[in-house]
PDB file of N, CA and C in Angstrom:
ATOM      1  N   UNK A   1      26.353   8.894   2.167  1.00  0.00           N
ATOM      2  CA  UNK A   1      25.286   9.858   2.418  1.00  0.00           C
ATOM      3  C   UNK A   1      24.736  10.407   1.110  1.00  0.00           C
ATOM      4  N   UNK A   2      25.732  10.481   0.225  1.00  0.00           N
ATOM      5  CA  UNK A   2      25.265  11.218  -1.089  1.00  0.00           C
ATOM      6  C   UNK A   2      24.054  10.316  -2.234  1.00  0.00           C
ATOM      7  N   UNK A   3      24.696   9.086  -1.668  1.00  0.00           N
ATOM      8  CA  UNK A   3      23.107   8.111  -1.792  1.00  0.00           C
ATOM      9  C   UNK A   3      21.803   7.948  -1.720  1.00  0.00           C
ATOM     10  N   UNK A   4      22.479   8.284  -0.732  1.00  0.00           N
ATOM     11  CA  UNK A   4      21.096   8.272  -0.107  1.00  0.00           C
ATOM     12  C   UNK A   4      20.055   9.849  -0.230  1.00  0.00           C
ATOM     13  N   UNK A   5      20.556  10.466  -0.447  1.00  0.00           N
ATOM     14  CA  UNK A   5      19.833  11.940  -1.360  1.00  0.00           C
ATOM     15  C   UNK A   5      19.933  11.660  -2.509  1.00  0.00           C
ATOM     16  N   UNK A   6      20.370  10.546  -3.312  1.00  0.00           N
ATOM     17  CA  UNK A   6      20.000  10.542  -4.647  1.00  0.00           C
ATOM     18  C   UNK A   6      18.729   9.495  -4.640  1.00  0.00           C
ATOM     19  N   UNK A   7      18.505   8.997  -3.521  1.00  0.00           N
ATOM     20  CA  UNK A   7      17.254   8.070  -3.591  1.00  0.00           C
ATOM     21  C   UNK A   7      15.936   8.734  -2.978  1.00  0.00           C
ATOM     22  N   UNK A   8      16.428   9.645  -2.098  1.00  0.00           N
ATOM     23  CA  UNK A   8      15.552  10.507  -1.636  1.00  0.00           C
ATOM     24  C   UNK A   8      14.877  11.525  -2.805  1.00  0.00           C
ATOM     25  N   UNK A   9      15.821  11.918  -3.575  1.00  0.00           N
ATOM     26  CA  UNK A   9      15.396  12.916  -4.954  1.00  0.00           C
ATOM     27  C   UNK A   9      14.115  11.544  -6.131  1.00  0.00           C
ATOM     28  N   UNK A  10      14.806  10.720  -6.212  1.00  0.00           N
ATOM     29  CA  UNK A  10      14.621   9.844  -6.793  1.00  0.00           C
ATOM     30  C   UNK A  10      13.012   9.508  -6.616  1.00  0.00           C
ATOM     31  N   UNK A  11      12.680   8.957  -4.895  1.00  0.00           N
ATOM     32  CA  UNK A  11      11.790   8.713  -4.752  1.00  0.00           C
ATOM     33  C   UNK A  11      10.210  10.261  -4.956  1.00  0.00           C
ATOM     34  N   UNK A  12      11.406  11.789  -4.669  1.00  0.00           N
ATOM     35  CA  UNK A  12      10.606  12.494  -4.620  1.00  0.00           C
ATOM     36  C   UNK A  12       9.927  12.481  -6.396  1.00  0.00           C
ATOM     37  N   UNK A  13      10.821  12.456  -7.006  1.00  0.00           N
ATOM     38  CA  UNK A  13      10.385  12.126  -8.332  1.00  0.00           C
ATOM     39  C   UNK A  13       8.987  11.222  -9.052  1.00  0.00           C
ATOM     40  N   UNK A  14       9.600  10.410  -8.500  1.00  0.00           N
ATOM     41  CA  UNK A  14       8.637   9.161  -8.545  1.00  0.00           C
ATOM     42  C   UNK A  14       6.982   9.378  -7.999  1.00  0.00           C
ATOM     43  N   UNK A  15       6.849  10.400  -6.809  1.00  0.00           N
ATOM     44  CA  UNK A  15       5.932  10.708  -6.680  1.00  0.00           C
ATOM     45  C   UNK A  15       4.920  11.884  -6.880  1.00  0.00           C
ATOM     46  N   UNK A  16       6.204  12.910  -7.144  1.00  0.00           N
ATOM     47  CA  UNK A  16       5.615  13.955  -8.038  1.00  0.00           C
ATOM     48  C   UNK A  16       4.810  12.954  -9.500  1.00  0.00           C
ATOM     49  N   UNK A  17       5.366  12.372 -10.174  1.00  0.00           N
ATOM     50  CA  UNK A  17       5.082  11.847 -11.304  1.00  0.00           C
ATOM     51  C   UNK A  17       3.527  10.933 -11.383  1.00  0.00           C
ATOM     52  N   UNK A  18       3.675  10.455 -10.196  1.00  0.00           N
ATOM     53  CA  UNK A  18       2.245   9.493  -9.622  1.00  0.00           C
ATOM     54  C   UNK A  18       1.242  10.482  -9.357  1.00  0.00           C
ATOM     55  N   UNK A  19       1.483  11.610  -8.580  1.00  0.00           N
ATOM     56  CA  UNK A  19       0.462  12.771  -8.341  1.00  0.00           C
ATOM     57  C   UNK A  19      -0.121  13.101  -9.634  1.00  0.00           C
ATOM     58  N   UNK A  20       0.586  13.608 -10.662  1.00  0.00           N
ATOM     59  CA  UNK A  20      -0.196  14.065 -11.616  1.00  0.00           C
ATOM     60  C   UNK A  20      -0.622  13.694 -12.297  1.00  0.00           C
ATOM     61  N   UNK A  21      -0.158  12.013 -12.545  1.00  0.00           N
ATOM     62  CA  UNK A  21      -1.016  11.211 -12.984  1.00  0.00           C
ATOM     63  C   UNK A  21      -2.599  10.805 -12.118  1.00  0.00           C
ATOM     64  N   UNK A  22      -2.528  11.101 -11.086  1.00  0.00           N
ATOM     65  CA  UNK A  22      -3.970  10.803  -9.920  1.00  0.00           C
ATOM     66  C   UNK A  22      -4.471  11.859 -10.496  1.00  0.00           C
ATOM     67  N   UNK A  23      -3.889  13.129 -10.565  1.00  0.00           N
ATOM     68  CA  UNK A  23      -5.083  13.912 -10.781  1.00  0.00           C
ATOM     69  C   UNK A  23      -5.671  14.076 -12.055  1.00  0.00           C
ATOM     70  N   UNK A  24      -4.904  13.481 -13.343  1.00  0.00           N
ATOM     71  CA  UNK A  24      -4.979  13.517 -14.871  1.00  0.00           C
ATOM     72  C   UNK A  24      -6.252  12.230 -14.879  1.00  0.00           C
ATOM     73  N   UNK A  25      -6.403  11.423 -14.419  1.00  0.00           N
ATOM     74  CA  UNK A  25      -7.399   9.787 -14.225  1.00  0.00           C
ATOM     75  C   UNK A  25      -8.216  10.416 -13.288  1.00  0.00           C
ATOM     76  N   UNK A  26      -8.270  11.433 -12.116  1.00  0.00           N
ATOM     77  CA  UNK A  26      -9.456  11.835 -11.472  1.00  0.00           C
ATOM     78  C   UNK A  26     -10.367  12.268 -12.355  1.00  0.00           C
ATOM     79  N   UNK A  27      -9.857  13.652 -13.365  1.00  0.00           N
ATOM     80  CA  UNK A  27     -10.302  14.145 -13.717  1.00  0.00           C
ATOM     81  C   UNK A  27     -11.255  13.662 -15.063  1.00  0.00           C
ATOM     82  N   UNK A  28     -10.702  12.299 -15.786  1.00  0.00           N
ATOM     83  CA  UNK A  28     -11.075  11.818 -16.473  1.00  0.00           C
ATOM     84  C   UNK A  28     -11.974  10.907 -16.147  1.00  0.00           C
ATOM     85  N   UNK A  29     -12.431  10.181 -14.867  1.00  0.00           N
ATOM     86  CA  UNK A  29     -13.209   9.670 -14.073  1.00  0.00           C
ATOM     87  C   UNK A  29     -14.589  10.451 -13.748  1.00  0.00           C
ATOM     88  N   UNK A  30     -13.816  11.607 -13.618  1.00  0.00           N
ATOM     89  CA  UNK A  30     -15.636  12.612 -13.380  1.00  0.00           C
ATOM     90  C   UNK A  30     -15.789  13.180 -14.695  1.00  0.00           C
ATOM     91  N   UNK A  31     -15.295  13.213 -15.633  1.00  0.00           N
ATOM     92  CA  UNK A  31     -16.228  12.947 -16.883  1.00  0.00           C
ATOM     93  C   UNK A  31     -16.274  11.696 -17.629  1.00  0.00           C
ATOM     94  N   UNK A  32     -16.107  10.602 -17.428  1.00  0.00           N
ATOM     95  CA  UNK A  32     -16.811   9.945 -17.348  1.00  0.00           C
ATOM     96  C   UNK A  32     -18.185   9.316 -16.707  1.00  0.00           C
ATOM     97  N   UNK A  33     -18.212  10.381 -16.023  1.00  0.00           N
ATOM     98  CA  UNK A  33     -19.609   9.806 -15.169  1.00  0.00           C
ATOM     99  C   UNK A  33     -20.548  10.724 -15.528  1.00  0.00           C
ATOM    100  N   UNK A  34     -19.942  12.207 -15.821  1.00  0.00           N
ATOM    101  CA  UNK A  34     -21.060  13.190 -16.654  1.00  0.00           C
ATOM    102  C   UNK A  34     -21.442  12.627 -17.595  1.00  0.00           C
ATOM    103  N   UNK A  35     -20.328  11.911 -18.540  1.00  0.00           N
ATOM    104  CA  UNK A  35     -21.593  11.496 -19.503  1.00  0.00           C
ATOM    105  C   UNK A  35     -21.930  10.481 -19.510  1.00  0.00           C
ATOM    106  N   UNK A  36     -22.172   9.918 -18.741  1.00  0.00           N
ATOM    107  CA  UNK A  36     -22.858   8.617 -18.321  1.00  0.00           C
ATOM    108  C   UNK A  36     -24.113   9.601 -17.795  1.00  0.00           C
ATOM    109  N   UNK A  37     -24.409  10.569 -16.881  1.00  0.00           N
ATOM    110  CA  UNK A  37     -25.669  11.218 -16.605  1.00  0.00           C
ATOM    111  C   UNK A  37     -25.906  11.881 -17.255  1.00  0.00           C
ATOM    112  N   UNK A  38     -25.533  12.733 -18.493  1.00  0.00           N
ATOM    113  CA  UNK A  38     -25.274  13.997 -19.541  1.00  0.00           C
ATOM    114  C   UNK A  38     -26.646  14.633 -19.496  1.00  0.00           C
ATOM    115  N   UNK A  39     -27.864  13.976 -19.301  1.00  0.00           N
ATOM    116  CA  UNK A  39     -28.819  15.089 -18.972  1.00  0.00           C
ATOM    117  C   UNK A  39     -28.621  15.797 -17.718  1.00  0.00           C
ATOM    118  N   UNK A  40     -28.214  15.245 -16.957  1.00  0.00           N
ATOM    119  CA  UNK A  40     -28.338  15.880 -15.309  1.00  0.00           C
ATOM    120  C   UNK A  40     -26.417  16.311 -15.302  1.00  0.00           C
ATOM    121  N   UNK A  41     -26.261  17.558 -14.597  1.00  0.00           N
ATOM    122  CA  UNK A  41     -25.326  18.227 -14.565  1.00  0.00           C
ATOM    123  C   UNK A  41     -24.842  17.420 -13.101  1.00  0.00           C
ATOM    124  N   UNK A  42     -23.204  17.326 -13.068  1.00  0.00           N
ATOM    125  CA  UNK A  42     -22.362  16.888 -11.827  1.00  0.00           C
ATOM    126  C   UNK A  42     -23.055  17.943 -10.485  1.00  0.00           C
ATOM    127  N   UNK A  43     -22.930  19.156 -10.870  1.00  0.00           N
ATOM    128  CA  UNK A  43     -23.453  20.030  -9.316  1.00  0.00           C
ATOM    129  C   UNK A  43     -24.770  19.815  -8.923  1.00  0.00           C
ATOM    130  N   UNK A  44     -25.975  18.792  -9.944  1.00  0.00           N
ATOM    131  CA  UNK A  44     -27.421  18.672  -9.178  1.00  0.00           C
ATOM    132  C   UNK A  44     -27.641  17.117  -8.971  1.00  0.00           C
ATOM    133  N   UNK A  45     -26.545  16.216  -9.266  1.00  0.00           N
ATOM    134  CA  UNK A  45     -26.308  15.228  -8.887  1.00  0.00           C
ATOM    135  C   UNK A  45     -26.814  14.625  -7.472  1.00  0.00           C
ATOM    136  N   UNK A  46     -26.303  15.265  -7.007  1.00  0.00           N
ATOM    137  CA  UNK A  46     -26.635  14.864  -5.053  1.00  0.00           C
ATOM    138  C   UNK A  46     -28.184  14.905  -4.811  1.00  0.00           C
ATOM    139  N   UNK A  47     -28.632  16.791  -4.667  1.00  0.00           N
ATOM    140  CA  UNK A  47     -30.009  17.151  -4.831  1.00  0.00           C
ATOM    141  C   UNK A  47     -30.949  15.977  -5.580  1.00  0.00           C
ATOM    142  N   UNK A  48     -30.540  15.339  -6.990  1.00  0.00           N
ATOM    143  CA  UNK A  48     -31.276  14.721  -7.887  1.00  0.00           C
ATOM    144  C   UNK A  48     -31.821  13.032  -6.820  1.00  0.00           C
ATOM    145  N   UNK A  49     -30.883  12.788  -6.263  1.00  0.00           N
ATOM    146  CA  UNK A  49     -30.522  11.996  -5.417  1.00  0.00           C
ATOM    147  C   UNK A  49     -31.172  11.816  -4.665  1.00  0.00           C
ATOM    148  N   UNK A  50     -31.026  12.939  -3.772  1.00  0.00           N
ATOM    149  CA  UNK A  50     -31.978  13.002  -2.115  1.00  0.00           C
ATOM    150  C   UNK A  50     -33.663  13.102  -2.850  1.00  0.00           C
ATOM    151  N   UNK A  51     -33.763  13.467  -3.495  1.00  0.00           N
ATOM    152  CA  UNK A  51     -35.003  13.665  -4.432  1.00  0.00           C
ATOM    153  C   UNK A  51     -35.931  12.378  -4.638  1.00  0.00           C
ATOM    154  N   UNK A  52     -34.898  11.100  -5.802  1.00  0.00           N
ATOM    155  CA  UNK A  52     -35.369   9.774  -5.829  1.00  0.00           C
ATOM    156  C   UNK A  52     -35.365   8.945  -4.577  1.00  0.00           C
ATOM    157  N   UNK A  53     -34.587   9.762  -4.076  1.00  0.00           N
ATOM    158  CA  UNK A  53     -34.425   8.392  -2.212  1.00  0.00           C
ATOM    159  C   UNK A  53     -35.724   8.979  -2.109  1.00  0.00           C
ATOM    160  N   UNK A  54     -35.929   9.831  -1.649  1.00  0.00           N
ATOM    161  CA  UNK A  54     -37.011  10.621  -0.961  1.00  0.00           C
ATOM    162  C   UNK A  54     -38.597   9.948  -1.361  1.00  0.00           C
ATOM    163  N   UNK A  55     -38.662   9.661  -2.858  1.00  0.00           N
ATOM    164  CA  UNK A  55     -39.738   9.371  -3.531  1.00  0.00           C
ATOM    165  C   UNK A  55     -39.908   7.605  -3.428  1.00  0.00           C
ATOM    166  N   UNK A  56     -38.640   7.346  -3.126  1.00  0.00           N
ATOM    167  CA  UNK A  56     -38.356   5.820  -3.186  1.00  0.00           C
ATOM    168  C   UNK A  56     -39.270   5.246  -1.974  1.00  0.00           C
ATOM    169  N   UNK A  57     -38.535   6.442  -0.782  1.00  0.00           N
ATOM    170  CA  UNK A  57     -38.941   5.850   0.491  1.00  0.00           C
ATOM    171  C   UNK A  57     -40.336   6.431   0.654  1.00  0.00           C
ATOM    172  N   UNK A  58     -40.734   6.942   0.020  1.00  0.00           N
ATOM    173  CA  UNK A  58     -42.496   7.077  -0.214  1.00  0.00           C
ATOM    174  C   UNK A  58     -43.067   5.873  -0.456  1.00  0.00           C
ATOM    175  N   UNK A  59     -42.626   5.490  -1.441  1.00  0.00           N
ATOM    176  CA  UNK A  59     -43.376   4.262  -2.153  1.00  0.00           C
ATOM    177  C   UNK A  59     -43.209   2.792  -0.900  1.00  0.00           C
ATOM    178  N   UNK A  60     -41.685   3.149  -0.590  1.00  0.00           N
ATOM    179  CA  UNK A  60     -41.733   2.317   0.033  1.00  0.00           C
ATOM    180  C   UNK A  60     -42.951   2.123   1.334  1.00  0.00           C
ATOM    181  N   UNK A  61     -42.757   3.365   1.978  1.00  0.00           N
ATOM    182  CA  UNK A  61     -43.289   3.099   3.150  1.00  0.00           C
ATOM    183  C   UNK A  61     -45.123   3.321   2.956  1.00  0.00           C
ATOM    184  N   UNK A  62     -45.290   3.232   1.666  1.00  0.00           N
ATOM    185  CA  UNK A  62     -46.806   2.985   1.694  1.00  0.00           C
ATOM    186  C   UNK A  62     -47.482   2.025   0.980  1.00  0.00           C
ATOM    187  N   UNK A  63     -46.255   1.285   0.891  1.00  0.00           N
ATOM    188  CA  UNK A  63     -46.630  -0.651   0.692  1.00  0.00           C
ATOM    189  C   UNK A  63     -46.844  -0.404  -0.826  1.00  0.00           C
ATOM    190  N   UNK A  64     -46.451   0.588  -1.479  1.00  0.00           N
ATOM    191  CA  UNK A  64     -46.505   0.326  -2.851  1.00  0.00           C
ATOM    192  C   UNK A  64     -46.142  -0.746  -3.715  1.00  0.00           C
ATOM    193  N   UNK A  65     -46.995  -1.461  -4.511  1.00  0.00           N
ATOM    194  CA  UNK A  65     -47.254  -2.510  -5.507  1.00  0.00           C
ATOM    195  C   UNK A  65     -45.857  -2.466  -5.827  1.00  0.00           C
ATOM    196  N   UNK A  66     -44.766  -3.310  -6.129  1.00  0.00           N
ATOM    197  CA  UNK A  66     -43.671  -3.538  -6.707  1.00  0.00           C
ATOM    198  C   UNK A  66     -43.970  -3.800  -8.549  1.00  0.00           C
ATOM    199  N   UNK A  67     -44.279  -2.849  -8.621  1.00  0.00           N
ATOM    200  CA  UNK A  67     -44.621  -2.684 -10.291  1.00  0.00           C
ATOM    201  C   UNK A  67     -43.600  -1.841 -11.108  1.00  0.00           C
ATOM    202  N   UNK A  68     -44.056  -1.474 -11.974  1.00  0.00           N
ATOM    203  CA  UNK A  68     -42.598  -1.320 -13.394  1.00  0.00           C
ATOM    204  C   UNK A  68     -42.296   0.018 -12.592  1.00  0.00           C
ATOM    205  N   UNK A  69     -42.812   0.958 -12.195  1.00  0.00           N
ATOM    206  CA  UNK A  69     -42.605   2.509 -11.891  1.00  0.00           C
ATOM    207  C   UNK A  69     -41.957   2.189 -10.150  1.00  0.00           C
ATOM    208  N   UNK A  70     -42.018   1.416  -9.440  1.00  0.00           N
ATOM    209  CA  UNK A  70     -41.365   0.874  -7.985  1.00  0.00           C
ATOM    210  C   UNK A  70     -40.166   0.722  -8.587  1.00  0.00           C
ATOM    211  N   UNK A  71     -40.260  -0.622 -10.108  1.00  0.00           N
ATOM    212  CA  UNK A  71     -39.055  -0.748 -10.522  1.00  0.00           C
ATOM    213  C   UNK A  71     -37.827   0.288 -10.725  1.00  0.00           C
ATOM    214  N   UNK A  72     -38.627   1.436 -11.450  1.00  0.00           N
ATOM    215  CA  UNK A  72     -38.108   2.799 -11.989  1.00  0.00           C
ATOM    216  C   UNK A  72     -37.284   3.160 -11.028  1.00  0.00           C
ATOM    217  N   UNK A  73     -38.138   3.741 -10.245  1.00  0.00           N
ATOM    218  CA  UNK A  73     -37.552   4.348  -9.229  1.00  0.00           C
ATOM    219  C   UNK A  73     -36.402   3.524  -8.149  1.00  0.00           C
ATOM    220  N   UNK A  74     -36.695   2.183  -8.147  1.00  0.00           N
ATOM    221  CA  UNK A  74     -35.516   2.081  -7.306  1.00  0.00           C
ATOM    222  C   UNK A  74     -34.345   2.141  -8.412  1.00  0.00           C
ATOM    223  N   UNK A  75     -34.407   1.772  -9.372  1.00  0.00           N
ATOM    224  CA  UNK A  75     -33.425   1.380 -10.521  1.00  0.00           C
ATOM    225  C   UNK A  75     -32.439   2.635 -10.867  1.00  0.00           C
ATOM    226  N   UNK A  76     -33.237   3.687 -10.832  1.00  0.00           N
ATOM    227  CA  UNK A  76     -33.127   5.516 -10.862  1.00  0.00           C
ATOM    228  C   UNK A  76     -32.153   5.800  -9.163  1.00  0.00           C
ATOM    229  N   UNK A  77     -32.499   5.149  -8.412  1.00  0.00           N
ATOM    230  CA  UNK A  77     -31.663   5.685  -7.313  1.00  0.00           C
ATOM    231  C   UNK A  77     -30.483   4.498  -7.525  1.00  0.00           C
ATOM    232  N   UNK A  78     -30.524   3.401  -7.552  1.00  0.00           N
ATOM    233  CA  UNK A  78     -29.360   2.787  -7.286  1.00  0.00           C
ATOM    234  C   UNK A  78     -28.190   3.645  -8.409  1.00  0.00           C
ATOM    235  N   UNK A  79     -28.748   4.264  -9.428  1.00  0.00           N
ATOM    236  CA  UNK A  79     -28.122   4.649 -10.457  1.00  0.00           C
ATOM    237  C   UNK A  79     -27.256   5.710 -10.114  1.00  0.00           C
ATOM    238  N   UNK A  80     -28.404   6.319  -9.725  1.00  0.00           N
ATOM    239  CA  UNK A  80     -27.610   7.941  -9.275  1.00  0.00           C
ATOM    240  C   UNK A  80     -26.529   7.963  -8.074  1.00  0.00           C
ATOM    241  N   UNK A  81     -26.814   6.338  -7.139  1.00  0.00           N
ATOM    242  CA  UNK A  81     -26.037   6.301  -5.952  1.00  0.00           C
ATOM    243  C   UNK A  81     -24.654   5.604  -6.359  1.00  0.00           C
ATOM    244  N   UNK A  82     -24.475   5.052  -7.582  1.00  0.00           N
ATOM    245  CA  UNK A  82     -23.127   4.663  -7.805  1.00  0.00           C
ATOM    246  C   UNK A  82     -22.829   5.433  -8.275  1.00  0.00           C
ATOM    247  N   UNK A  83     -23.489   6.848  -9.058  1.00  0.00           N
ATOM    248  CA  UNK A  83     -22.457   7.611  -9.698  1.00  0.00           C
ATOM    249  C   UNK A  83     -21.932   9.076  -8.963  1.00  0.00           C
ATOM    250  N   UNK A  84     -22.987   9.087  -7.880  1.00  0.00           N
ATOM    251  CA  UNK A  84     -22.334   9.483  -6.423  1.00  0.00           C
ATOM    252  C   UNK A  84     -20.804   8.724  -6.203  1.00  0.00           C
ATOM    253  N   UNK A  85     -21.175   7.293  -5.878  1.00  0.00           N
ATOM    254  CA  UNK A  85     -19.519   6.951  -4.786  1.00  0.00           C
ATOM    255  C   UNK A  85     -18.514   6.911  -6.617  1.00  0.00           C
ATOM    256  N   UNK A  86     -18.573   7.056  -7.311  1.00  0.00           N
ATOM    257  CA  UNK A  86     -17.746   7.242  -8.592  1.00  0.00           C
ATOM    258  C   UNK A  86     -17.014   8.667  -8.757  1.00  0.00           C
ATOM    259  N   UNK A  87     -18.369   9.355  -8.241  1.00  0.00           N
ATOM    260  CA  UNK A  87     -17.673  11.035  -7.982  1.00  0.00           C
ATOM    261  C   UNK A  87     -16.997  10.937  -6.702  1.00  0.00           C
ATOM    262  N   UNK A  88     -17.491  10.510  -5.796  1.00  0.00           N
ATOM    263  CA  UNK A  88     -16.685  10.919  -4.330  1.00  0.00           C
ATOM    264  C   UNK A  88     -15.178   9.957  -4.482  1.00  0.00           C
ATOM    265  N   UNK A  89     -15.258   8.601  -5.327  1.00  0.00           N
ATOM    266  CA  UNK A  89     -13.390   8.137  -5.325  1.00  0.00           C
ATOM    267  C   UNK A  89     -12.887   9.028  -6.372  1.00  0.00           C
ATOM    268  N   UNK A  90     -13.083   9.689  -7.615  1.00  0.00           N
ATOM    269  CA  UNK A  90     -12.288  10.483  -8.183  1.00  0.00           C
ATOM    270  C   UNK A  90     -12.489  11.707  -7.322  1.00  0.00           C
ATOM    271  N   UNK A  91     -12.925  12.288  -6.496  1.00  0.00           N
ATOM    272  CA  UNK A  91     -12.355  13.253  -6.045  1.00  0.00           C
ATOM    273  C   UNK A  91     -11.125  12.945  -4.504  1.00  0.00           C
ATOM    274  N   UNK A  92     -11.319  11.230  -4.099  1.00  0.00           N
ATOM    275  CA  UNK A  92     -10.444  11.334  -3.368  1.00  0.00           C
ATOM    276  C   UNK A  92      -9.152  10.913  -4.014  1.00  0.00           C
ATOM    277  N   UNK A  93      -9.618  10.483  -4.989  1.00  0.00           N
ATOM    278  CA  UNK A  93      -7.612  10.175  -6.230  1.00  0.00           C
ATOM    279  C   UNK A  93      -7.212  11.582  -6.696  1.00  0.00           C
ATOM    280  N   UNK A  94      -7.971  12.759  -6.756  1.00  0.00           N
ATOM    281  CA  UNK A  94      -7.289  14.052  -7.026  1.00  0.00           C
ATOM    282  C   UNK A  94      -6.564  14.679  -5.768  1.00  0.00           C
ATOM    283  N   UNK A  95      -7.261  14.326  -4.764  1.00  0.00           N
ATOM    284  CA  UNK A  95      -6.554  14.664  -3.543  1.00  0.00           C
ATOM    285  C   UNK A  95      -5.808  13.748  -3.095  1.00  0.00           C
ATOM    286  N   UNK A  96      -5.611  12.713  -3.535  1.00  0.00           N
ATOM    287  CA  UNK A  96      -4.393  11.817  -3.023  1.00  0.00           C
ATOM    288  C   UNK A  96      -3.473  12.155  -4.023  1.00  0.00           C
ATOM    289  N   UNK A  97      -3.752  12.662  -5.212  1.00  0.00           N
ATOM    290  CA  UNK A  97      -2.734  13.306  -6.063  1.00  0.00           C
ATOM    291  C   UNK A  97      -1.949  14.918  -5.623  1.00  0.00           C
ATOM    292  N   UNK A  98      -2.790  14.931  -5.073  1.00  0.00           N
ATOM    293  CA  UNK A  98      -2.561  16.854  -4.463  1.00  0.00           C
ATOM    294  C   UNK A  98      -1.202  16.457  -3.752  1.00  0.00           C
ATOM    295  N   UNK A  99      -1.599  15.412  -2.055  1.00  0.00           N
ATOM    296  CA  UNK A  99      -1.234  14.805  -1.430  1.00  0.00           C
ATOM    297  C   UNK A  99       0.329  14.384  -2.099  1.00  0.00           C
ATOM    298  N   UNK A 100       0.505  13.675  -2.937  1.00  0.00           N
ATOM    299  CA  UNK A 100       1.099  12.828  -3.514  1.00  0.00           C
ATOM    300  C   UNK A 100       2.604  14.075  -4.038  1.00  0.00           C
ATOM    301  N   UNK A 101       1.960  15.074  -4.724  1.00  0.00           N
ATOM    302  CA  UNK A 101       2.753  16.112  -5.475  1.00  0.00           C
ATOM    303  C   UNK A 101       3.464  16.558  -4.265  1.00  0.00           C
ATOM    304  N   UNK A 102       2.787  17.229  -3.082  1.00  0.00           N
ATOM    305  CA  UNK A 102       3.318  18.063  -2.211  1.00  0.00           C
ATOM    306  C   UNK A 102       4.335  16.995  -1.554  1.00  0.00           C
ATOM    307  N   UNK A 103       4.438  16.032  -1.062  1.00  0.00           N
ATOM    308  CA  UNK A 103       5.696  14.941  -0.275  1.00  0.00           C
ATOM    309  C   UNK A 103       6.502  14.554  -1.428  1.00  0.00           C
ATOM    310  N   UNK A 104       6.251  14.609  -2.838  1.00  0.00           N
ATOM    311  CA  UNK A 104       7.417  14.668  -3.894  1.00  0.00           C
ATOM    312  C   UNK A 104       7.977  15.876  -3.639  1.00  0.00           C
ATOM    313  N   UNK A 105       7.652  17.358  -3.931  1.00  0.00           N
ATOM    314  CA  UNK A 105       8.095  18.231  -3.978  1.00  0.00           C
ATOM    315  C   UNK A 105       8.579  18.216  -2.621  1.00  0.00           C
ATOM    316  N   UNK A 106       8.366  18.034  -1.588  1.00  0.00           N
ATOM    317  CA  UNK A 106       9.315  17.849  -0.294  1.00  0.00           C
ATOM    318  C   UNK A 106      10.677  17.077  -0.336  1.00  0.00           C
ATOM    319  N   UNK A 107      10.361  15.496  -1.048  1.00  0.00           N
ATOM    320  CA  UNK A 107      11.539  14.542  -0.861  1.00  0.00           C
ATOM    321  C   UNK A 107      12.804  15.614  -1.991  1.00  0.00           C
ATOM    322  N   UNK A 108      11.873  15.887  -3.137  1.00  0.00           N
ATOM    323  CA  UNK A 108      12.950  16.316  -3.967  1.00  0.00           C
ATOM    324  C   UNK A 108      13.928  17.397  -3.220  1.00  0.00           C
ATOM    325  N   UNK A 109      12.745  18.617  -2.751  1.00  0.00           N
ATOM    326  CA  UNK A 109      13.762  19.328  -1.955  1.00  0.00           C
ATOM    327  C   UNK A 109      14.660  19.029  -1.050  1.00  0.00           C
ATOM    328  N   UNK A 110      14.087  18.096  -0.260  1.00  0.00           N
ATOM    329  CA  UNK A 110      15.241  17.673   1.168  1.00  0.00           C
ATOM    330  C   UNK A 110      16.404  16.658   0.542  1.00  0.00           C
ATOM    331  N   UNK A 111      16.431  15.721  -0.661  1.00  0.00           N
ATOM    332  CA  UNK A 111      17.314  15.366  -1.322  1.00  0.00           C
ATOM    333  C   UNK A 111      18.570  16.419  -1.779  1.00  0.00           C
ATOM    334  N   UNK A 112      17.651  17.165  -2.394  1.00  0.00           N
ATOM    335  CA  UNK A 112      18.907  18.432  -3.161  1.00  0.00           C
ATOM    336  C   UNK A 112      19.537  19.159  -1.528  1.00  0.00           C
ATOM    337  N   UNK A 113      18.979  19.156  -0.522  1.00  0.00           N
ATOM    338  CA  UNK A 113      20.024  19.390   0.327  1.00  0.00           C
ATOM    339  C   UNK A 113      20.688  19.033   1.172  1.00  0.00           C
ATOM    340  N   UNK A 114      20.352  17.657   0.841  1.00  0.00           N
ATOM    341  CA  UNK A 114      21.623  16.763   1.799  1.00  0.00           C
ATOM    342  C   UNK A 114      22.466  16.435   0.472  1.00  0.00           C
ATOM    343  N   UNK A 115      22.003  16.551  -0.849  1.00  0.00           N
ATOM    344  CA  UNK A 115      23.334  16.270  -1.341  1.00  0.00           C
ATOM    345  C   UNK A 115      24.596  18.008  -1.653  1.00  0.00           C
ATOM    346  N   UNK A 116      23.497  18.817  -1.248  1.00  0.00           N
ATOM    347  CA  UNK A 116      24.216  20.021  -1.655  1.00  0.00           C
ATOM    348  C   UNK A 116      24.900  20.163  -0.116  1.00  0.00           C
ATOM    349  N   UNK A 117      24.798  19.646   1.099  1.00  0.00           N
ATOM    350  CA  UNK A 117      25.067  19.233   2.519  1.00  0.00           C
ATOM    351  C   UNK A 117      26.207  18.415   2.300  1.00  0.00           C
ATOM    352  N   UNK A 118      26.227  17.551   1.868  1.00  0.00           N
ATOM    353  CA  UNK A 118      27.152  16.329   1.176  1.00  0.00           C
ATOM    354  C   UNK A 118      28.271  16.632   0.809  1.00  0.00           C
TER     355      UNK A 118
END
């Protein structure tokens, strides 16, 4: 039995350790993408977004000439829309890190008391 709470501690370890690494690479993930946009701030990101769709699907839907500024603009949204889903997976690797910490800090605890049980 006492084993088996040393693998239980073990594993809680292991994932405390993975958590804070998720959230240390989240965090370095969303700045990387600020400065990849560094004129435009992470909080007007979205807004900036619904903005070029908005103008996109103007052009679109009034048979606009596929010329350099059609080009622009779609080129401008596909841009802003990957660095959307870039923000939305580093914020779900910080919360799978959150995630990650709290069931370490569980295994560790329920380890230390089956071996202090033991």
């Amino acid at each position: 039995m006492r084993i088996m709470a040393v693998i239980v501690v073990i594993l809680g370890i292991a994932s405390l350790v993975l958590g804070i690494l998720f959230i240390v690479q989240s965090g370095s993930a969303k700045q990387e993408v600020a400065d990849t946009i560094s004129p435009l701030p992470l909080a007007q990101l979205d807004d900036q977004y619904d903005a070029v769709t908005a103008q996109y699907e103007q052009m679109k839907a009034a048979d606009a000439p596929k010329d350099a500024t059609y080009n622009y603009v779609y080129g401008t949204k596909v841009g802003l829309g990957l660095a959307r889903s870039n923000v939305g997976t580093a914020n779900f690797v910080m919360m799978s890190g959150i995630v990650a910490i709290i069931i370490g800090a569980g295994l560790v605890l329920t380890g230390i008391g089956q071996m202090k049980k033991a």
